[in-house]
PDB file of N, CA and C in Angstrom:
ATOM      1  N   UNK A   1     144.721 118.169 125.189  1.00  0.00           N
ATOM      2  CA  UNK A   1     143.905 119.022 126.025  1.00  0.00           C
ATOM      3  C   UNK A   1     144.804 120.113 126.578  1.00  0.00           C
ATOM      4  N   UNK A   2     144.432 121.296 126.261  1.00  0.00           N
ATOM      5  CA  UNK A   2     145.402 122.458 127.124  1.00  0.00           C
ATOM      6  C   UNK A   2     144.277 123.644 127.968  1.00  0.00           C
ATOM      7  N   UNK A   3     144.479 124.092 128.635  1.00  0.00           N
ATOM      8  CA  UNK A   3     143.743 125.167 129.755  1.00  0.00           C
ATOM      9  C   UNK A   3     144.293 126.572 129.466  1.00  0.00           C
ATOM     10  N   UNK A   4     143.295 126.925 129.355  1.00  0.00           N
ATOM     11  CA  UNK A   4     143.831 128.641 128.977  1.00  0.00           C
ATOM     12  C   UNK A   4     142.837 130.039 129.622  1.00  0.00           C
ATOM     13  N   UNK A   5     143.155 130.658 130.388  1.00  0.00           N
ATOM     14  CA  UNK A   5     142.449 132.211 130.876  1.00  0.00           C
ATOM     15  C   UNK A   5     142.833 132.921 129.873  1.00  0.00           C
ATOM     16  N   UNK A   6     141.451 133.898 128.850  1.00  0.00           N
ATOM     17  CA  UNK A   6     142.083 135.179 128.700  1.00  0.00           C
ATOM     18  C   UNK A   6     143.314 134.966 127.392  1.00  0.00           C
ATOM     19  N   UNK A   7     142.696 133.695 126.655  1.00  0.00           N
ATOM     20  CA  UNK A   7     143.643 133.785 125.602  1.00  0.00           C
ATOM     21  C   UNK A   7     145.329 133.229 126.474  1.00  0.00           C
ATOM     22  N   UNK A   8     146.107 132.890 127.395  1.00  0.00           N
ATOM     23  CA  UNK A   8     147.222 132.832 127.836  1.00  0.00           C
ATOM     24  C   UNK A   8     146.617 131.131 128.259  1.00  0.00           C
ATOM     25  N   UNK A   9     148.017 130.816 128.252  1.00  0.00           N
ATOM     26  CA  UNK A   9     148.124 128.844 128.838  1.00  0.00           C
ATOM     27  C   UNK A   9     148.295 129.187 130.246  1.00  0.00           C
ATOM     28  N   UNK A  10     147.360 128.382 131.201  1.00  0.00           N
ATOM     29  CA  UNK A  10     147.503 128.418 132.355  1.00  0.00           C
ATOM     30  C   UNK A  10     148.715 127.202 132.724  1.00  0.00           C
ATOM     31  N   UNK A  11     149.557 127.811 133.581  1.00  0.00           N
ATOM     32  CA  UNK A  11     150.328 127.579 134.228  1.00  0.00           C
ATOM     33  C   UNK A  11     150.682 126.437 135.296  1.00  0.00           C
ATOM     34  N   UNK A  12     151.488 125.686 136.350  1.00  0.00           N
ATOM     35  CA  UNK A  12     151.260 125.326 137.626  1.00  0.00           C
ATOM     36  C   UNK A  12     152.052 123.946 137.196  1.00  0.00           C
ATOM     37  N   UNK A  13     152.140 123.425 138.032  1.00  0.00           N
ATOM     38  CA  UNK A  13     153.025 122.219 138.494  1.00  0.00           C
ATOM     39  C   UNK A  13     151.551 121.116 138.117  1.00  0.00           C
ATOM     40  N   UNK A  14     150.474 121.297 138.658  1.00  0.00           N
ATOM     41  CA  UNK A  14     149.186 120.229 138.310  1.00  0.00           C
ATOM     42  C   UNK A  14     148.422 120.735 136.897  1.00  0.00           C
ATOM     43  N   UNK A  15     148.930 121.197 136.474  1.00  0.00           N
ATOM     44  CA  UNK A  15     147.959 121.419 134.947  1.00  0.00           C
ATOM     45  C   UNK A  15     147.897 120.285 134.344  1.00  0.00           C
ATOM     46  N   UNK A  16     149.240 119.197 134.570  1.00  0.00           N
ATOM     47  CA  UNK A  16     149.141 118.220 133.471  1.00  0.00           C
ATOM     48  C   UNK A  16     148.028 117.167 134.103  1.00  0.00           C
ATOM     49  N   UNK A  17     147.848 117.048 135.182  1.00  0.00           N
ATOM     50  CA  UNK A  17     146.932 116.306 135.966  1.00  0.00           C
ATOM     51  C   UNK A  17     145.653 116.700 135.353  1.00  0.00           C
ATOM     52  N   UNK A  18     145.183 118.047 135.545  1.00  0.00           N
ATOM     53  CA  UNK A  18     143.833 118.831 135.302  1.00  0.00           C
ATOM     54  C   UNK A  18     143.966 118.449 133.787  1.00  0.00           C
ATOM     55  N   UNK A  19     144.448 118.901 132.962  1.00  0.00           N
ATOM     56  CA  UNK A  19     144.297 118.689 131.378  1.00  0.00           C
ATOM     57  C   UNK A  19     143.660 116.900 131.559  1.00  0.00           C
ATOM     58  N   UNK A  20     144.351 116.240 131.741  1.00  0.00           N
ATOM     59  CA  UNK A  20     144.308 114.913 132.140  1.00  0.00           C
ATOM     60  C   UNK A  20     142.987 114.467 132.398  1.00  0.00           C
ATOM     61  N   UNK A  21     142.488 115.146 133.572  1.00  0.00           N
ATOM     62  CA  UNK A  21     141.409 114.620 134.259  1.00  0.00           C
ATOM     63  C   UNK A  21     140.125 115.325 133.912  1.00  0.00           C
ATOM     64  N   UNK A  22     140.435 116.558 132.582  1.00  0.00           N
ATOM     65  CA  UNK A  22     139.477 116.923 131.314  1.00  0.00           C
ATOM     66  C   UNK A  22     139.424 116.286 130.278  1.00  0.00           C
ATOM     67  N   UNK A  23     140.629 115.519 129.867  1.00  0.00           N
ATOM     68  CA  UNK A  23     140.672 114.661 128.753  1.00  0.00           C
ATOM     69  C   UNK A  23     139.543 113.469 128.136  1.00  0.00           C
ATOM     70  N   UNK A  24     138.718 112.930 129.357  1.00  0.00           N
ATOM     71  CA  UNK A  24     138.495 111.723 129.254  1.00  0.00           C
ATOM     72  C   UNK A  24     137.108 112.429 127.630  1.00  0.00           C
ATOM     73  N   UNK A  25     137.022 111.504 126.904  1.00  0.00           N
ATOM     74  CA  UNK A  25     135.899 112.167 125.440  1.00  0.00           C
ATOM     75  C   UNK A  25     134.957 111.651 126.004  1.00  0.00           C
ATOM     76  N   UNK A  26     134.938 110.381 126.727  1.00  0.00           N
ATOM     77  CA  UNK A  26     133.514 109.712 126.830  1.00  0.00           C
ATOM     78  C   UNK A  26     132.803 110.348 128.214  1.00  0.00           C
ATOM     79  N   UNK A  27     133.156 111.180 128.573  1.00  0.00           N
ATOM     80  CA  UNK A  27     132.749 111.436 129.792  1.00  0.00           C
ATOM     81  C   UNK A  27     131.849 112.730 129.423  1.00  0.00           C
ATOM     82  N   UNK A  28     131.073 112.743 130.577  1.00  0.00           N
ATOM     83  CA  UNK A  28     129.871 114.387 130.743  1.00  0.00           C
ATOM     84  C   UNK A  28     130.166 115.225 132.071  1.00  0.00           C
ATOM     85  N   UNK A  29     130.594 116.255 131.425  1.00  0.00           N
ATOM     86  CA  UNK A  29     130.760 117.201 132.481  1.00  0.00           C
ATOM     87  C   UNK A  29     130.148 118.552 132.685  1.00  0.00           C
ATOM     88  N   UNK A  30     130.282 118.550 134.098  1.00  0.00           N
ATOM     89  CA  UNK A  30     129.838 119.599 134.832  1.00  0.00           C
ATOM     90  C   UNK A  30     130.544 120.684 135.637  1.00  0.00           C
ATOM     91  N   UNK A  31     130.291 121.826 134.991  1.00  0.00           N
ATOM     92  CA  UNK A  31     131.682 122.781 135.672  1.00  0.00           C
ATOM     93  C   UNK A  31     131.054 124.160 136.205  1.00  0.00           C
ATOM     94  N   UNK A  32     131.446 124.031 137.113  1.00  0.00           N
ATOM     95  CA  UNK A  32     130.864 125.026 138.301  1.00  0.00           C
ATOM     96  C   UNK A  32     132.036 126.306 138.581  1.00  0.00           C
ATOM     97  N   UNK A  33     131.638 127.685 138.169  1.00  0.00           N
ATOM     98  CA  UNK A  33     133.022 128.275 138.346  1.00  0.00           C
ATOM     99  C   UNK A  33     132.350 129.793 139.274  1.00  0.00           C
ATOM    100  N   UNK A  34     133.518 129.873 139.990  1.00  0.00           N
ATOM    101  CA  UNK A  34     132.936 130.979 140.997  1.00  0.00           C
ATOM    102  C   UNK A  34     133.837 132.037 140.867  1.00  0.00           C
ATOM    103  N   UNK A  35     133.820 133.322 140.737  1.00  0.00           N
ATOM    104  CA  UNK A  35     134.725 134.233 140.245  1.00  0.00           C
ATOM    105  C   UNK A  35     134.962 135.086 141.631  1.00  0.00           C
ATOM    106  N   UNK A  36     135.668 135.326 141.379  1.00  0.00           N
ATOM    107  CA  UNK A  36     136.498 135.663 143.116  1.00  0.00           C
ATOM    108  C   UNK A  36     137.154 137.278 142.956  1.00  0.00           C
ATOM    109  N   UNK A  37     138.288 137.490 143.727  1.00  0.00           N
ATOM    110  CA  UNK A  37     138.621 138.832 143.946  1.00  0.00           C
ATOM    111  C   UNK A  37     139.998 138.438 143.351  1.00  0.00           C
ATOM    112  N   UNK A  38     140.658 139.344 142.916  1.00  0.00           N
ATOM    113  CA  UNK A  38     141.977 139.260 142.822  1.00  0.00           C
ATOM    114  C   UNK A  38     142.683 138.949 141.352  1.00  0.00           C
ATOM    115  N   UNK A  39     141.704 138.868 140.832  1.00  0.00           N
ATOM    116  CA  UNK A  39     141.829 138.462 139.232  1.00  0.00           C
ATOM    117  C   UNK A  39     142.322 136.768 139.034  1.00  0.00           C
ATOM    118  N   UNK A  40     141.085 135.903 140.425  1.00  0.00           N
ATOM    119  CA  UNK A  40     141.218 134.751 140.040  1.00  0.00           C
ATOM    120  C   UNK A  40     139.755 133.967 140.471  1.00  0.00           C
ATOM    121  N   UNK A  41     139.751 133.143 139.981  1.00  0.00           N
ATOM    122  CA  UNK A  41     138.523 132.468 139.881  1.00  0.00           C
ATOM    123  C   UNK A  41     138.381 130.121 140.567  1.00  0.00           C
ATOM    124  N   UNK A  42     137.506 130.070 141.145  1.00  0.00           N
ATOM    125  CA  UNK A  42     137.421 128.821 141.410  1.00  0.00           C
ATOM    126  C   UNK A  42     136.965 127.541 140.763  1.00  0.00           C
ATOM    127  N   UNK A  43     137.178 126.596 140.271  1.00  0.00           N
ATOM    128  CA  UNK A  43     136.182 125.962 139.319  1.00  0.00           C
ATOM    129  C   UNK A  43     136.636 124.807 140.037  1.00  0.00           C
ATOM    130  N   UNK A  44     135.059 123.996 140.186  1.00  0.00           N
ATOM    131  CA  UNK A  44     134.432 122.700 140.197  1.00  0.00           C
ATOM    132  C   UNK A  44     134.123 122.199 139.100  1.00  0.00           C
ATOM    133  N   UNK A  45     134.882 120.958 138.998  1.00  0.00           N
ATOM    134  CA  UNK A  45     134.502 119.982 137.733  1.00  0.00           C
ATOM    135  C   UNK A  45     133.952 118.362 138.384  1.00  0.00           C
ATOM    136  N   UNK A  46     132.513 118.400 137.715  1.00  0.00           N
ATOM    137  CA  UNK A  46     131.951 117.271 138.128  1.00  0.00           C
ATOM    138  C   UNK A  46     132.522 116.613 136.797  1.00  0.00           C
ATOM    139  N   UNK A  47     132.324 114.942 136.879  1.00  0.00           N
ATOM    140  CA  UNK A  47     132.561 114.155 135.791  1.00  0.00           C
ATOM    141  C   UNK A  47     131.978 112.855 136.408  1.00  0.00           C
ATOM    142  N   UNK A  48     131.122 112.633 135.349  1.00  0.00           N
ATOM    143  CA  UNK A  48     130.023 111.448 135.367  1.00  0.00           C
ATOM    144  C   UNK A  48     130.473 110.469 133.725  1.00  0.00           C
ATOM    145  N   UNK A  49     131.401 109.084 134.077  1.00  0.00           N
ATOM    146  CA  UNK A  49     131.703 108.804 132.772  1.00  0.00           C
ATOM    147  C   UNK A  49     131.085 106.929 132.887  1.00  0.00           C
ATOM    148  N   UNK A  50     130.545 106.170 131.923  1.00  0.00           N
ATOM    149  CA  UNK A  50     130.254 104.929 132.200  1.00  0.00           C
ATOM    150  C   UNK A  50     131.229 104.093 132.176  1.00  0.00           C
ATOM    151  N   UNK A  51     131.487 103.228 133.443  1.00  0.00           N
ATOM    152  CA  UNK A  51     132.728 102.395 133.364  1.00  0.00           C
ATOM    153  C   UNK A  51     131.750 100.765 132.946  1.00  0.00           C
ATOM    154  N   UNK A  52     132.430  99.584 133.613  1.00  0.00           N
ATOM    155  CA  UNK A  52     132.209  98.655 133.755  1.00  0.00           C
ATOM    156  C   UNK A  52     130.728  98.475 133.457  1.00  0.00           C
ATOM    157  N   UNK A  53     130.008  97.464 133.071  1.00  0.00           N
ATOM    158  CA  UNK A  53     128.578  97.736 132.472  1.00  0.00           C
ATOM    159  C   UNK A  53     127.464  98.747 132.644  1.00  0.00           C
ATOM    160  N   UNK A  54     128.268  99.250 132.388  1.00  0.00           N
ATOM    161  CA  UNK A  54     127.470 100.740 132.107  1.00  0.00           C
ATOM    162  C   UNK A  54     127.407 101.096 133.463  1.00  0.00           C
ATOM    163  N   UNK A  55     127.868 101.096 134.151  1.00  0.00           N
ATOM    164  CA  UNK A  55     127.764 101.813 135.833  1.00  0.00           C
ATOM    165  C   UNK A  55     128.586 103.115 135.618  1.00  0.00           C
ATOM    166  N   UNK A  56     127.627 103.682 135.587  1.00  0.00           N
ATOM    167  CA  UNK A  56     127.973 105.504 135.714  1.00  0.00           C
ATOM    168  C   UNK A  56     129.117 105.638 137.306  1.00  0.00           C
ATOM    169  N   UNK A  57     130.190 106.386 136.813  1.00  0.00           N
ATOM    170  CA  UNK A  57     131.099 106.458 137.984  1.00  0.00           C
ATOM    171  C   UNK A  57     130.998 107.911 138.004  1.00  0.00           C
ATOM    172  N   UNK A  58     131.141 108.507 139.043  1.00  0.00           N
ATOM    173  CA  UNK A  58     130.824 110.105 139.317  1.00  0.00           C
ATOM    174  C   UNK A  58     132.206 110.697 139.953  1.00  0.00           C
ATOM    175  N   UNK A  59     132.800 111.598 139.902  1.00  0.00           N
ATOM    176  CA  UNK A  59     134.077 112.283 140.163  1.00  0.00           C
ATOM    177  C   UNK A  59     133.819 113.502 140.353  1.00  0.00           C
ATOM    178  N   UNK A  60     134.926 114.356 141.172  1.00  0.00           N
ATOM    179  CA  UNK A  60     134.555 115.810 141.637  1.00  0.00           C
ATOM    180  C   UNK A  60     136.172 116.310 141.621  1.00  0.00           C
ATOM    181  N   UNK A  61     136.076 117.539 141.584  1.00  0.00           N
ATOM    182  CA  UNK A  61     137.947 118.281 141.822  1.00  0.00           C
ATOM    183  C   UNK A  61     137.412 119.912 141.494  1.00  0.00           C
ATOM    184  N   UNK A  62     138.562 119.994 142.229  1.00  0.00           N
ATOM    185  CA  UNK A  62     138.100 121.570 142.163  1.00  0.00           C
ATOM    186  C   UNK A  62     139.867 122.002 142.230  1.00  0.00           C
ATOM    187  N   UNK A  63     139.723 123.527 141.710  1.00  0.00           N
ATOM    188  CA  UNK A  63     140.780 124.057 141.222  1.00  0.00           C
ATOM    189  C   UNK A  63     140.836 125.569 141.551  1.00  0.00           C
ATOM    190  N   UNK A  64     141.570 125.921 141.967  1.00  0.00           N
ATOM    191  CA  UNK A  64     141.784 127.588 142.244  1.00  0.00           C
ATOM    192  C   UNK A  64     142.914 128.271 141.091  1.00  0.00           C
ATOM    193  N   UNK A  65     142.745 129.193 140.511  1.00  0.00           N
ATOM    194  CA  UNK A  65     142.933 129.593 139.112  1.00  0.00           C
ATOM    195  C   UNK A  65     143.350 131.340 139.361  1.00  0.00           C
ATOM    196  N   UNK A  66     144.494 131.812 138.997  1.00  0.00           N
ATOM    197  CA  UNK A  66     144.792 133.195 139.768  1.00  0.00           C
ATOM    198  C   UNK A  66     145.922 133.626 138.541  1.00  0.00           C
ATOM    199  N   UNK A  67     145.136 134.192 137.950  1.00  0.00           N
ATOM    200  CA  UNK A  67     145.642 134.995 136.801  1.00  0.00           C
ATOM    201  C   UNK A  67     146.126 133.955 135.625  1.00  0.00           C
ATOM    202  N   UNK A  68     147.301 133.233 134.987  1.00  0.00           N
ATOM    203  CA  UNK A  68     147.094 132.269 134.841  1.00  0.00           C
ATOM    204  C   UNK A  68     147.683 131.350 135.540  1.00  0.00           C
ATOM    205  N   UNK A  69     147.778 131.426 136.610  1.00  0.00           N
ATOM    206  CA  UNK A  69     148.331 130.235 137.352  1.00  0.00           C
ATOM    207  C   UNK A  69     147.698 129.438 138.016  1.00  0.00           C
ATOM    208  N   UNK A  70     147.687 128.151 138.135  1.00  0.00           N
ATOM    209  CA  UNK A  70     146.910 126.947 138.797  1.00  0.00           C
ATOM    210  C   UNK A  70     147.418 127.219 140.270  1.00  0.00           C
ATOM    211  N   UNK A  71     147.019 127.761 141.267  1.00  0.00           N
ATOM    212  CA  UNK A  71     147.037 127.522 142.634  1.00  0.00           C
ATOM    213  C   UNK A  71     147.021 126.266 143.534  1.00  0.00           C
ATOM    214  N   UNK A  72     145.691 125.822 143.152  1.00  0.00           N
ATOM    215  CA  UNK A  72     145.868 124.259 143.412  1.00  0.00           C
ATOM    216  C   UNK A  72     145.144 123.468 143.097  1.00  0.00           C
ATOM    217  N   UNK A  73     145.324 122.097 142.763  1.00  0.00           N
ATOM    218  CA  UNK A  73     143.950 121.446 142.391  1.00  0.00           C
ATOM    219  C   UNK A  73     144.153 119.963 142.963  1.00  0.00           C
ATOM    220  N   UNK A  74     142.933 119.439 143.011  1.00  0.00           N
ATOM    221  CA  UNK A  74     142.476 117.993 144.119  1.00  0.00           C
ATOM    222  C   UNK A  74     142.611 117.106 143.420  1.00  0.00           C
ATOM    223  N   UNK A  75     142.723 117.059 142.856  1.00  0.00           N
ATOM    224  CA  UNK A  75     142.616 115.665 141.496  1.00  0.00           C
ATOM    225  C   UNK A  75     141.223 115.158 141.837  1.00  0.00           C
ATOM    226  N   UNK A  76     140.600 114.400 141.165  1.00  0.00           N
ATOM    227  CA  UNK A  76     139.513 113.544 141.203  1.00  0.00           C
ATOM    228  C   UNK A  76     139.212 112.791 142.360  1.00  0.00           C
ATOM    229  N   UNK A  77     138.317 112.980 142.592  1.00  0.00           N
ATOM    230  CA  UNK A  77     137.578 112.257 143.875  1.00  0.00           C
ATOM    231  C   UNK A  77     136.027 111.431 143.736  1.00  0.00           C
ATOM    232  N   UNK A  78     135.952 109.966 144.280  1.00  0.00           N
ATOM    233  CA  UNK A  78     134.836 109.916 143.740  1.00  0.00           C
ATOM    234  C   UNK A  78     133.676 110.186 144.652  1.00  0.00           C
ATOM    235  N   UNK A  79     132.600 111.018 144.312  1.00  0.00           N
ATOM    236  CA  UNK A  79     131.404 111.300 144.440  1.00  0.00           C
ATOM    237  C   UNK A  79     130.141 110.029 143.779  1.00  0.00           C
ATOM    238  N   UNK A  80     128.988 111.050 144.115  1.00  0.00           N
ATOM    239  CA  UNK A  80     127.715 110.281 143.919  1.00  0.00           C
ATOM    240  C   UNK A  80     126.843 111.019 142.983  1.00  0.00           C
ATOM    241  N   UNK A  81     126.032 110.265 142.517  1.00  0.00           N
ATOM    242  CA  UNK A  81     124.642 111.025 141.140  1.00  0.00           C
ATOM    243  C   UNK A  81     124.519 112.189 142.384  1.00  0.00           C
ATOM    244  N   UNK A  82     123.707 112.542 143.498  1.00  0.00           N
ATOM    245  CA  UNK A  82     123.333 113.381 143.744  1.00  0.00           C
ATOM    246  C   UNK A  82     124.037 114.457 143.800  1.00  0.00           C
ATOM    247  N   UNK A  83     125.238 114.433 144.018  1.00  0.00           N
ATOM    248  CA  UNK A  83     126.438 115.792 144.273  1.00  0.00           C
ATOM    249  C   UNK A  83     126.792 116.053 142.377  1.00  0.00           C
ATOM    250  N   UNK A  84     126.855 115.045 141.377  1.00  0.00           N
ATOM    251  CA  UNK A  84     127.254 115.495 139.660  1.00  0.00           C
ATOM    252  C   UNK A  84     125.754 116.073 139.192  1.00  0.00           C
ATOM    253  N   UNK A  85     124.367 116.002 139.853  1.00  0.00           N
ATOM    254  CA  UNK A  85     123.690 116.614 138.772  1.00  0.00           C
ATOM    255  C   UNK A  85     123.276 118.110 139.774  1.00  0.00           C
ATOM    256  N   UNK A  86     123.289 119.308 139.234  1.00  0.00           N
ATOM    257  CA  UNK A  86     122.363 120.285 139.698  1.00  0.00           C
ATOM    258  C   UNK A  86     121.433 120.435 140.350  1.00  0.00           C
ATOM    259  N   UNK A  87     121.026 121.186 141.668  1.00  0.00           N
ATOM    260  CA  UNK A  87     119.759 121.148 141.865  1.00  0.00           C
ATOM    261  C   UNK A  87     119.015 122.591 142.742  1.00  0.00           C
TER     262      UNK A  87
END
């Protein structure tokens, strides 16, 4: 898994985390991105993946993204169905 703006590899000390915590195949995601000033942008990644008999586990992280550099990111947090689906 690699992260890239604009054709270039994004950057940062947590990319390997973020690549990581995009990696999972079995999982469904949801990515929320908000474009900002400065030639950088915000993204929310929901992730809804089935663990243990089938119990859907729900996750959230968000990431600030500034040219190509990772600013900062939360790692995974767990959330609920109502905050991973749209509404």
């Amino acid at each position: 898994m690699s992260i890239s703006t604009n054709g270039a590899g994004v950057e940062g000390v947590r990319v390997a985390d973020m690549a990581a915590d995009l990696g999972h195949a079995s999982a469904a995601y949801r990515l929320e991105i908000t474009c900002g000033r400065d030639d950088g942008f915000m993204v929310r990644i929901n992730r809804g993946e089935a663990g243990i008999a089938d119990a859907v586990q729900y996750e959230v992280a968000s990431a600030t993204i500034r040219g190509n550099a990772l600013t900062s990111y939360s790692g995974m947090q767990t959330t609920n169905a109502s905050k991973f689906w749209f509404r």
